[in-house]
N, C-alpha and C. Protein backbone atom coordinates (compact mmCIF):
# COMPACT_ATOMS: atom_id res chain seq x y z
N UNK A 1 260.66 146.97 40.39
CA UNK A 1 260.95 146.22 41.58
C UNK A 1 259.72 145.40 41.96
N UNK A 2 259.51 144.63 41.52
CA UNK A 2 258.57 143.36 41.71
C UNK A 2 258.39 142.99 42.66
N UNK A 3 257.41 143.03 43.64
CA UNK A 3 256.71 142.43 45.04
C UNK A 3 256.79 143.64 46.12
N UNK A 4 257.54 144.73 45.84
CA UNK A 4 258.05 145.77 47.05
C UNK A 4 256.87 146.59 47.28
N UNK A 5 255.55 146.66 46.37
CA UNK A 5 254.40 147.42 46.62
C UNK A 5 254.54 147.27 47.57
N UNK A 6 253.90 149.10 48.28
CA UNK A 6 253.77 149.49 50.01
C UNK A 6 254.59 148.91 50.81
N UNK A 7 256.07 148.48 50.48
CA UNK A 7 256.87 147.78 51.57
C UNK A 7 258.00 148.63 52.09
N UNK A 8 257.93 149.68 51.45
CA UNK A 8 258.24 150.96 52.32
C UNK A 8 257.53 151.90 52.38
N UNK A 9 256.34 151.63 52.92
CA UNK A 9 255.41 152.53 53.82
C UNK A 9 254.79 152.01 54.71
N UNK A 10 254.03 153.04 55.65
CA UNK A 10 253.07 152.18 56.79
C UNK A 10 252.11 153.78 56.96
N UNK A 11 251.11 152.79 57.49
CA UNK A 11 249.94 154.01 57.67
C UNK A 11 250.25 154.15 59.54
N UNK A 12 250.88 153.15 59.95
CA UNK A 12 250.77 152.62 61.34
C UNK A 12 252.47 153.86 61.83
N UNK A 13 252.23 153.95 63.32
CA UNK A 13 253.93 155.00 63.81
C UNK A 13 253.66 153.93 65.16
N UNK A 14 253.01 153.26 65.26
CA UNK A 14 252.97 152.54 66.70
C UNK A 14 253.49 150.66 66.56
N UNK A 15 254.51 150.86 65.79
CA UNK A 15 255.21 149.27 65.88
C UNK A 15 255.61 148.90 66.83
N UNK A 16 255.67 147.60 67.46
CA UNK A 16 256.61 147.54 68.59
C UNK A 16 257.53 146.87 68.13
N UNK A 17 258.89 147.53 69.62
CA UNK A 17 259.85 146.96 69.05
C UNK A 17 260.01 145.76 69.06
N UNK A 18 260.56 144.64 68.39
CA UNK A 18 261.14 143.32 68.62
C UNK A 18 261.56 143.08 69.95
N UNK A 19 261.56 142.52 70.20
CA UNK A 19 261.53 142.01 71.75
C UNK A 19 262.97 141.25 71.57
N UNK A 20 263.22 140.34 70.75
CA UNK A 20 264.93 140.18 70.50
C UNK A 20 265.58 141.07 70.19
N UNK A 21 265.38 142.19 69.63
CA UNK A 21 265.90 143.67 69.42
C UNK A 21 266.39 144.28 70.67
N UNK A 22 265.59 144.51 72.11
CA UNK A 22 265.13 145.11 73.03
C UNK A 22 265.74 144.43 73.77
N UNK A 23 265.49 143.34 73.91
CA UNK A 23 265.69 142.80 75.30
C UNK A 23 267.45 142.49 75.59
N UNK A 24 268.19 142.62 74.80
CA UNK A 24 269.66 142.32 75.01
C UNK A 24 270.08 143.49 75.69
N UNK A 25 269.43 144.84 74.79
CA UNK A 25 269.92 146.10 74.92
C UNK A 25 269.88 146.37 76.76
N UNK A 26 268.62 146.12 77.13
CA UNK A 26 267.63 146.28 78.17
C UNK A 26 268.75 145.89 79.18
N UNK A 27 269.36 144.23 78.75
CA UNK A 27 270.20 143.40 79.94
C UNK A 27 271.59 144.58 80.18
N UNK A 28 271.66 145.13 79.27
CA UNK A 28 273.48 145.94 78.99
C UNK A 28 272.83 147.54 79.70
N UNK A 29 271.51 148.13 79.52
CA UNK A 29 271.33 149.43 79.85
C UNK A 29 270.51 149.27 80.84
N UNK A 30 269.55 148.42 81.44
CA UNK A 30 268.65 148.72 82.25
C UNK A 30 267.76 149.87 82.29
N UNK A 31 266.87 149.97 81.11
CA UNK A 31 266.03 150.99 80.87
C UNK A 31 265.11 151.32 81.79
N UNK A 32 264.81 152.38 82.55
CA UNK A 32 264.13 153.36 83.05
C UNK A 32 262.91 153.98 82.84
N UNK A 33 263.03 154.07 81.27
CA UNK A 33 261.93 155.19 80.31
C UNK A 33 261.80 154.44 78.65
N UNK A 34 260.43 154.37 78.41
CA UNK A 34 260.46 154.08 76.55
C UNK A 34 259.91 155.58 76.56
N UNK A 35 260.58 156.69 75.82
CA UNK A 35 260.57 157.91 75.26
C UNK A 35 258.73 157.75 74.52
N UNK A 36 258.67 157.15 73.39
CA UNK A 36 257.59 157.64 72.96
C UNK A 36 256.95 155.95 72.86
N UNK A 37 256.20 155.92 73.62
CA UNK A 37 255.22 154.03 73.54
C UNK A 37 253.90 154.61 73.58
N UNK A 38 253.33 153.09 73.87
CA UNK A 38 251.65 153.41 74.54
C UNK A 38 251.86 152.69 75.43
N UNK A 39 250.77 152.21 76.39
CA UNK A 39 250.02 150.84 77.20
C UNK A 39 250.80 149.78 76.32
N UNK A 40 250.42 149.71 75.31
CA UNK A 40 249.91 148.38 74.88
C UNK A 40 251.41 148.10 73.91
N UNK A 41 252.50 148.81 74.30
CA UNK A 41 253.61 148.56 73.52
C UNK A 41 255.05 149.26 74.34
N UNK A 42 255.06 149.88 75.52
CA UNK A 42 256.14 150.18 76.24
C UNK A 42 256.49 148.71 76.90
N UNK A 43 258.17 149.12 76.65
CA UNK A 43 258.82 147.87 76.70
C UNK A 43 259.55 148.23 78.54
N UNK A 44 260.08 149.75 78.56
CA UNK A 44 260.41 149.58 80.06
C UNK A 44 259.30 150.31 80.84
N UNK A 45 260.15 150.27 82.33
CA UNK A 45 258.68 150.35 83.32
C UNK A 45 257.88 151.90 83.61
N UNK A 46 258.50 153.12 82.94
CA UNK A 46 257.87 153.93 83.03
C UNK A 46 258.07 154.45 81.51
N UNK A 47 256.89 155.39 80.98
CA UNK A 47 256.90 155.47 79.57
C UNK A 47 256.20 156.86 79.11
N UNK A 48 256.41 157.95 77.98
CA UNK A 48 255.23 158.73 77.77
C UNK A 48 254.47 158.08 76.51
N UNK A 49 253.07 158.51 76.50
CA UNK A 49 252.73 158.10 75.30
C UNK A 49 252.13 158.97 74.43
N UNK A 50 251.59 159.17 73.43
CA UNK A 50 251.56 159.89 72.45
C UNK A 50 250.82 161.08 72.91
N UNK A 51 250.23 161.13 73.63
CA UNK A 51 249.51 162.30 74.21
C UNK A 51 250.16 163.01 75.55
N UNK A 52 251.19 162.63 76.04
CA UNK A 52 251.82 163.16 77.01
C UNK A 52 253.27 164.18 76.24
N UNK A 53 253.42 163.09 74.67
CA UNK A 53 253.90 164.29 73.63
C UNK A 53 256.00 164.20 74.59
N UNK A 54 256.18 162.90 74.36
CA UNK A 54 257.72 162.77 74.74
C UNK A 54 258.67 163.92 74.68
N UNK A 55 258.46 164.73 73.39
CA UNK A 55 259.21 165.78 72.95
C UNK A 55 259.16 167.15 74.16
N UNK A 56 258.58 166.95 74.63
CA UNK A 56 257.99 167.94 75.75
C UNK A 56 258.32 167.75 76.81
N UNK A 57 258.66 166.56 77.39
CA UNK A 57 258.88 166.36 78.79
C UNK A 57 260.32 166.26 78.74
N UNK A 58 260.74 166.12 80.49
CA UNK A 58 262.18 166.42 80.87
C UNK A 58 262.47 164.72 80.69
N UNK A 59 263.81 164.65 79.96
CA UNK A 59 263.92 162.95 80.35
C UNK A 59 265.53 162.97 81.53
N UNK A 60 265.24 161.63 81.63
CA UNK A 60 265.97 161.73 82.58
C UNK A 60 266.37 160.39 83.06
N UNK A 61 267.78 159.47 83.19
CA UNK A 61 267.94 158.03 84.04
C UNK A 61 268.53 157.40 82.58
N UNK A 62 268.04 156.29 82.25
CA UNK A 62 268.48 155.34 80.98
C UNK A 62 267.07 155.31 80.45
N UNK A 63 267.40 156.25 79.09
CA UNK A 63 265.88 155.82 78.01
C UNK A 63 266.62 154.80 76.82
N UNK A 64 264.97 154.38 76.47
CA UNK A 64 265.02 153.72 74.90
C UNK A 64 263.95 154.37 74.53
N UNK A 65 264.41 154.76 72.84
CA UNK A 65 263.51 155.18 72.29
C UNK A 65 263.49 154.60 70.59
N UNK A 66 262.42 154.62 70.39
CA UNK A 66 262.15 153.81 69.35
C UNK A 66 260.94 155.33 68.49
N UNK A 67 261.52 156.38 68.28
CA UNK A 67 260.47 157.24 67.75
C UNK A 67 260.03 156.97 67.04
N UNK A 68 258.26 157.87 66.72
CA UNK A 68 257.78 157.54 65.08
C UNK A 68 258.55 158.16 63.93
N UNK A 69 258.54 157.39 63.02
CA UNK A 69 259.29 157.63 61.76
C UNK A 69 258.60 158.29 61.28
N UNK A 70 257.39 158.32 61.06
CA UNK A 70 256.78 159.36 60.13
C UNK A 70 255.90 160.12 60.65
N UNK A 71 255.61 160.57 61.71
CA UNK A 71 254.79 161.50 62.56
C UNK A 71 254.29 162.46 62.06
N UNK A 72 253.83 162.69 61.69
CA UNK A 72 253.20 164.36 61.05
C UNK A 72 253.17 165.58 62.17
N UNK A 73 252.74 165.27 63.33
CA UNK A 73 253.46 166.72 63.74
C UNK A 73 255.08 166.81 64.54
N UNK A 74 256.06 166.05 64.50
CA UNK A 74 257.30 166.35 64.82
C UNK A 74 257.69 165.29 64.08
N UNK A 75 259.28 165.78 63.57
CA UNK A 75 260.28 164.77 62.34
C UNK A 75 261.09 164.04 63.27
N UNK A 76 261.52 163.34 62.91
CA UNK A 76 262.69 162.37 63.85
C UNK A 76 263.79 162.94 63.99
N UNK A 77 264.48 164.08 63.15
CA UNK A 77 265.30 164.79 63.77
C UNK A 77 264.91 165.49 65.31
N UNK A 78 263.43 165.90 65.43
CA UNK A 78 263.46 166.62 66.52
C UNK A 78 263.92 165.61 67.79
N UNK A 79 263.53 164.44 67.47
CA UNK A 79 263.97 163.49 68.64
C UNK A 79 265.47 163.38 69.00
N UNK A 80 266.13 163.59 67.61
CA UNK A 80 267.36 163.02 67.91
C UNK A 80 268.09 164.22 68.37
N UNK A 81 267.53 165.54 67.84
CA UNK A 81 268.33 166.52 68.11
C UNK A 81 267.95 166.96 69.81
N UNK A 82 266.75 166.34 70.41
CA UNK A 82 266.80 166.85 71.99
C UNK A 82 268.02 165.78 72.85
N UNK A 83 267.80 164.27 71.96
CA UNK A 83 268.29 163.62 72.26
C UNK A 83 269.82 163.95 72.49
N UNK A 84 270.43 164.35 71.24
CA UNK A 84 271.64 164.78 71.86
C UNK A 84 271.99 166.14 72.75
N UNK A 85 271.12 166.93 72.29
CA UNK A 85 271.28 168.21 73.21
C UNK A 85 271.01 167.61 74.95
N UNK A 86 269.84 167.25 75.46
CA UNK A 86 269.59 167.06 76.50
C UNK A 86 270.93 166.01 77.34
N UNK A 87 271.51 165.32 76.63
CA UNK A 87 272.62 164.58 77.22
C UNK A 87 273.90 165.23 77.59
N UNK A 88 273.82 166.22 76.47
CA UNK A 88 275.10 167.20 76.70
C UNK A 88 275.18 167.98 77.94
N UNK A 89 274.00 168.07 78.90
CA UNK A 89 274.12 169.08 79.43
C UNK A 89 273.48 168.09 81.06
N UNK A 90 273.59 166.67 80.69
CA UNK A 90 273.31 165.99 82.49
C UNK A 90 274.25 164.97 82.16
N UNK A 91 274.99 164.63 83.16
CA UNK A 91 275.58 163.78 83.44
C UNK A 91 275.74 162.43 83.74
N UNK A 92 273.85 162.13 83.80
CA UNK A 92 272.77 161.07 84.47
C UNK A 92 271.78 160.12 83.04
N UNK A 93 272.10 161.15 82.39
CA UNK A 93 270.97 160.89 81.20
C UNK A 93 271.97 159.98 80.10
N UNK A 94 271.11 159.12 79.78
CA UNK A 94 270.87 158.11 78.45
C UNK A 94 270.11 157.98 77.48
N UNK A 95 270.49 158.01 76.71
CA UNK A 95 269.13 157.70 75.55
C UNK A 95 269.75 156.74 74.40
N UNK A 96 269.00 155.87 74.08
CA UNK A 96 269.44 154.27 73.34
C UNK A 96 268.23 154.78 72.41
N UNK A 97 268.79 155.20 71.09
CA UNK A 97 267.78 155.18 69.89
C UNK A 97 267.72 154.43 69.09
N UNK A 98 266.57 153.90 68.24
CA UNK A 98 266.43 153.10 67.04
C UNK A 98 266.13 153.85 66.16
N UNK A 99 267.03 153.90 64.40
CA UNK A 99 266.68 154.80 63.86
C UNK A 99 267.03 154.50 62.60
N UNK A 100 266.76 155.01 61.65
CA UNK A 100 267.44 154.77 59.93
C UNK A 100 268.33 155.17 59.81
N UNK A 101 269.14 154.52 59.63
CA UNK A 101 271.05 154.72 59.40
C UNK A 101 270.89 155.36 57.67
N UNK A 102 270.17 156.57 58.13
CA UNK A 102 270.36 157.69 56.63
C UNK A 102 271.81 158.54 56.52
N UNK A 103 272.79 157.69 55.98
CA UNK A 103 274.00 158.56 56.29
C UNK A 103 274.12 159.73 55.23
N UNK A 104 273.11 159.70 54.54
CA UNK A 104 273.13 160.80 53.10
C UNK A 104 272.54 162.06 54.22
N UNK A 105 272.37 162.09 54.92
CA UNK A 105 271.42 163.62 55.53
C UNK A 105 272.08 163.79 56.37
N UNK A 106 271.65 165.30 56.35
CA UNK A 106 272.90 166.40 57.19
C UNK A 106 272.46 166.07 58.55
N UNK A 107 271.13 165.24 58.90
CA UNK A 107 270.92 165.76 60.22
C UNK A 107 271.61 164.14 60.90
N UNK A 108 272.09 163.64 60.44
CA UNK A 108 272.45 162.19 60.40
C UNK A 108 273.90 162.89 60.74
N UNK A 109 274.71 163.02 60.38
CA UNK A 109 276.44 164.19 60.67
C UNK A 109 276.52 165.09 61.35
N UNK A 110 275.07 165.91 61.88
CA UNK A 110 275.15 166.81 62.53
C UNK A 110 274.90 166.04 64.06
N UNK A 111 274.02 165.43 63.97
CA UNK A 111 273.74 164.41 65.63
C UNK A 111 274.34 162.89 65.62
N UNK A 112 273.80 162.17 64.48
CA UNK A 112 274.11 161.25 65.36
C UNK A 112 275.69 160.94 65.00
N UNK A 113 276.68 161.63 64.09
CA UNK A 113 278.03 161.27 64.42
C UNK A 113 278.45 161.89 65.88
N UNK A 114 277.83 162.82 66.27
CA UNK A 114 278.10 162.76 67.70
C UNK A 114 278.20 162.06 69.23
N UNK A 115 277.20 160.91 68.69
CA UNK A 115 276.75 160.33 69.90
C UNK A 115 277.88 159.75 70.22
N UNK A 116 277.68 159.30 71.54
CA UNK A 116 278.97 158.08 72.03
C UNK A 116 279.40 156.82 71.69
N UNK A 117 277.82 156.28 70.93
CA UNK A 117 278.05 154.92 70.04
C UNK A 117 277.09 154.84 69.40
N UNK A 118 277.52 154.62 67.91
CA UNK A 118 276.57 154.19 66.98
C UNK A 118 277.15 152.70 66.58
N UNK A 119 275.64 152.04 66.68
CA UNK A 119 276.03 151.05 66.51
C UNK A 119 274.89 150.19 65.34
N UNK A 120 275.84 149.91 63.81
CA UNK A 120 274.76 149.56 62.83
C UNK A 120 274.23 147.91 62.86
N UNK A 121 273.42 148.19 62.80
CA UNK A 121 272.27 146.48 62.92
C UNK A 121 272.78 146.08 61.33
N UNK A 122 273.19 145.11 61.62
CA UNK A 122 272.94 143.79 60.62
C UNK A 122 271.74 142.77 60.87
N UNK A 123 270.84 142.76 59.94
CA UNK A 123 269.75 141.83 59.48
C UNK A 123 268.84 143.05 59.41
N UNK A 124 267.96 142.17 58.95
CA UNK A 124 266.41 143.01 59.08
C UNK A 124 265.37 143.02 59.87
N UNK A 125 265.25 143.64 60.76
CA UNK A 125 264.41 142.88 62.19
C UNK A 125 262.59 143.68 61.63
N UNK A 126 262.01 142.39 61.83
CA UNK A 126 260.50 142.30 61.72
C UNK A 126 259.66 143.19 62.64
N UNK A 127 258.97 144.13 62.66
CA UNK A 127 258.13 144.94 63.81
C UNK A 127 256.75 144.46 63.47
N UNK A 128 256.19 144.38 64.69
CA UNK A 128 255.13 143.45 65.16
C UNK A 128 254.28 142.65 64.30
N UNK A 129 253.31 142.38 63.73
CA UNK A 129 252.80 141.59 62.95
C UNK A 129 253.11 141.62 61.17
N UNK A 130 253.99 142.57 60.87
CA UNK A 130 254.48 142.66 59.64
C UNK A 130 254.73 141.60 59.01
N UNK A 131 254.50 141.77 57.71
CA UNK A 131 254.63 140.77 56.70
C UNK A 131 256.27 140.69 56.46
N UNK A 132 256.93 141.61 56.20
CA UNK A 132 258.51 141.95 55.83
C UNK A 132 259.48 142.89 56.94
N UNK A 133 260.58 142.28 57.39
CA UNK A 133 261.23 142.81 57.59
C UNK A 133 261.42 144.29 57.30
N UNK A 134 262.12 145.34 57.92
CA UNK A 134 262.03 146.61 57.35
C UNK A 134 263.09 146.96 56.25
N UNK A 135 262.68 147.30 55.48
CA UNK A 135 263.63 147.14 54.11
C UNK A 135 264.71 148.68 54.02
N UNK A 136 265.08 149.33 55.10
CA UNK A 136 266.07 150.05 55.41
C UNK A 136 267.44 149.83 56.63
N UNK A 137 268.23 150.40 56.33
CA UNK A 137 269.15 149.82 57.16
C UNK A 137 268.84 150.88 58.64
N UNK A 138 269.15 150.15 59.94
CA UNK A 138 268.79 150.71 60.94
C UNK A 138 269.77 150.97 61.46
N UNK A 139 269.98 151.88 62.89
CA UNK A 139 271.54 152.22 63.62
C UNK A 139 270.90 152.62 64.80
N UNK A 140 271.52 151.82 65.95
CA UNK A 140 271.39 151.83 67.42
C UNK A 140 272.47 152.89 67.91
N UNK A 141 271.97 154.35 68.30
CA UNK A 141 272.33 155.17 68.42
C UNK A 141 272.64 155.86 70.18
N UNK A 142 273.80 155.68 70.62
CA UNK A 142 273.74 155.47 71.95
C UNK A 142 274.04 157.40 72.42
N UNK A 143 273.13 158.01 72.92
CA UNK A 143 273.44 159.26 73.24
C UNK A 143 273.74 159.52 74.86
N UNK A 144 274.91 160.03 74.97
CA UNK A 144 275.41 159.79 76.41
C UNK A 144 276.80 161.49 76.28
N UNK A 145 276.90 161.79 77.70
CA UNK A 145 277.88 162.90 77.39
C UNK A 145 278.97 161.86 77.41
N UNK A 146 279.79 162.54 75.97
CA UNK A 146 281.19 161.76 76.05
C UNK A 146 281.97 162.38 75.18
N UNK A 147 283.22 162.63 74.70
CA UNK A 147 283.96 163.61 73.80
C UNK A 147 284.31 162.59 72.68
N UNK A 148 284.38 161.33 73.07
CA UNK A 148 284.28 160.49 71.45
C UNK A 148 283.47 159.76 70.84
N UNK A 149 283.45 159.00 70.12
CA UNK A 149 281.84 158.48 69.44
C UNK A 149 283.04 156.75 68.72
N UNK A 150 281.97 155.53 69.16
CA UNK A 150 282.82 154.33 69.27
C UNK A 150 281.60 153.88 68.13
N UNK A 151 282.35 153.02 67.22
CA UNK A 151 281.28 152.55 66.14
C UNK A 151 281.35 150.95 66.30
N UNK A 152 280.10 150.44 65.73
CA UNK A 152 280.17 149.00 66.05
C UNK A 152 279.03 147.84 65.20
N UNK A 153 279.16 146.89 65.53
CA UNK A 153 277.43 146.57 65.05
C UNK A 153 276.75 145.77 66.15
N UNK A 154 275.40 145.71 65.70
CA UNK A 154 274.26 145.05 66.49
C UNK A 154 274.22 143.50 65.68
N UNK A 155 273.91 142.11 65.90
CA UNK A 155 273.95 141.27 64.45
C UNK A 155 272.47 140.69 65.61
N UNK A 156 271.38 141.04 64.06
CA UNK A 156 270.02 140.47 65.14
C UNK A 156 269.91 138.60 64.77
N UNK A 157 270.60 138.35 63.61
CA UNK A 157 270.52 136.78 63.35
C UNK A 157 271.21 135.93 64.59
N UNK A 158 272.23 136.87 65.11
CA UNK A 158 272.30 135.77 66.39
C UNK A 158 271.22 136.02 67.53
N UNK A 159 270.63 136.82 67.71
CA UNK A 159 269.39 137.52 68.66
C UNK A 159 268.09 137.06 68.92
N UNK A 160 267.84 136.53 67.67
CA UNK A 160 266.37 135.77 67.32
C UNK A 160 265.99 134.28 68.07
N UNK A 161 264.99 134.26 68.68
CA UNK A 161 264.81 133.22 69.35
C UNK A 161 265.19 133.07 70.55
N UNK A 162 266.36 134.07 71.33
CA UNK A 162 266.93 134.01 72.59
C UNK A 162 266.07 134.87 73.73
């Protein structure tokens, strides 16, 4: 595979999100909370950041979360799995995830066919100064209490520039 050196890896867990990515979502949810940001990359107005350790705190209102993918001390299942647990059990709570639409893994059938809407991105959306697009497919994962789960897509080629 010719040119793909290191183009699926990163040494970096602190991308931000696209701002054409974000900001549509933002107009439809009115986010509250970015789950895991910093300073220098939370997109709504209150946020934890890596040292306040997201996984730990109570969430609560309309989140977005954009977890690290490769974190070394917690996996992205742990996110997704508070994510859906914690919704199941308030009536108030949201959580809007960005995530790898890995439909080969159990933890992918075990949570996120649960959520209330998954919704798969078409295109490849660029995170912050990157050279390439991310070369996996992504899925906007809407966790909310609800007894059915509505599928759909995101299309970021109309998104770009607006």
């Amino acid at each position: 595979m010719a040119g793909f050196t290191n183009k699926f890896e990163s040494t970096r867990q602190d991308w931000p999100t696209p701002r054409y990515l974000y900001d549509p979502l933002n107009e439809e949810f009115r986010f509250e909370w970015d789950l895991a940001a910093s300073a220098e990359n939370a997109l709504a107005p209150r946020f934890y950041a890596k040292e306040q350790d997201g996984l730990k705190q109570k969430w609560d209102g309309v989140c977005w979360l954009n977890p690290p993918f490769g974190q070394k001390t917690a996996k992205m299942v742990d996110w997704i799995k508070k994510a859906w647990t914690d919704t199941q059990t308030s009536e108030t709570l949201t959580v809007v995830m960005l995530i790898p639409a890995r439909t080969n893994t159990r933890w992918f059938h075990q949570y996120r066919m649960k959520a209330a809407e998954v919704r798969f991105i078409c295109g490849r959306p660029k995170f912050g100064d990157a050279t390439h697009g991310l070369p996996q497919p992504l899925v906007l994962v809407v966790f909310r209490k609800s007894s059915e789960t509505k599928f759909g897509s995101f299309h970021l080629a109309q998104r770009r520039g607006s």
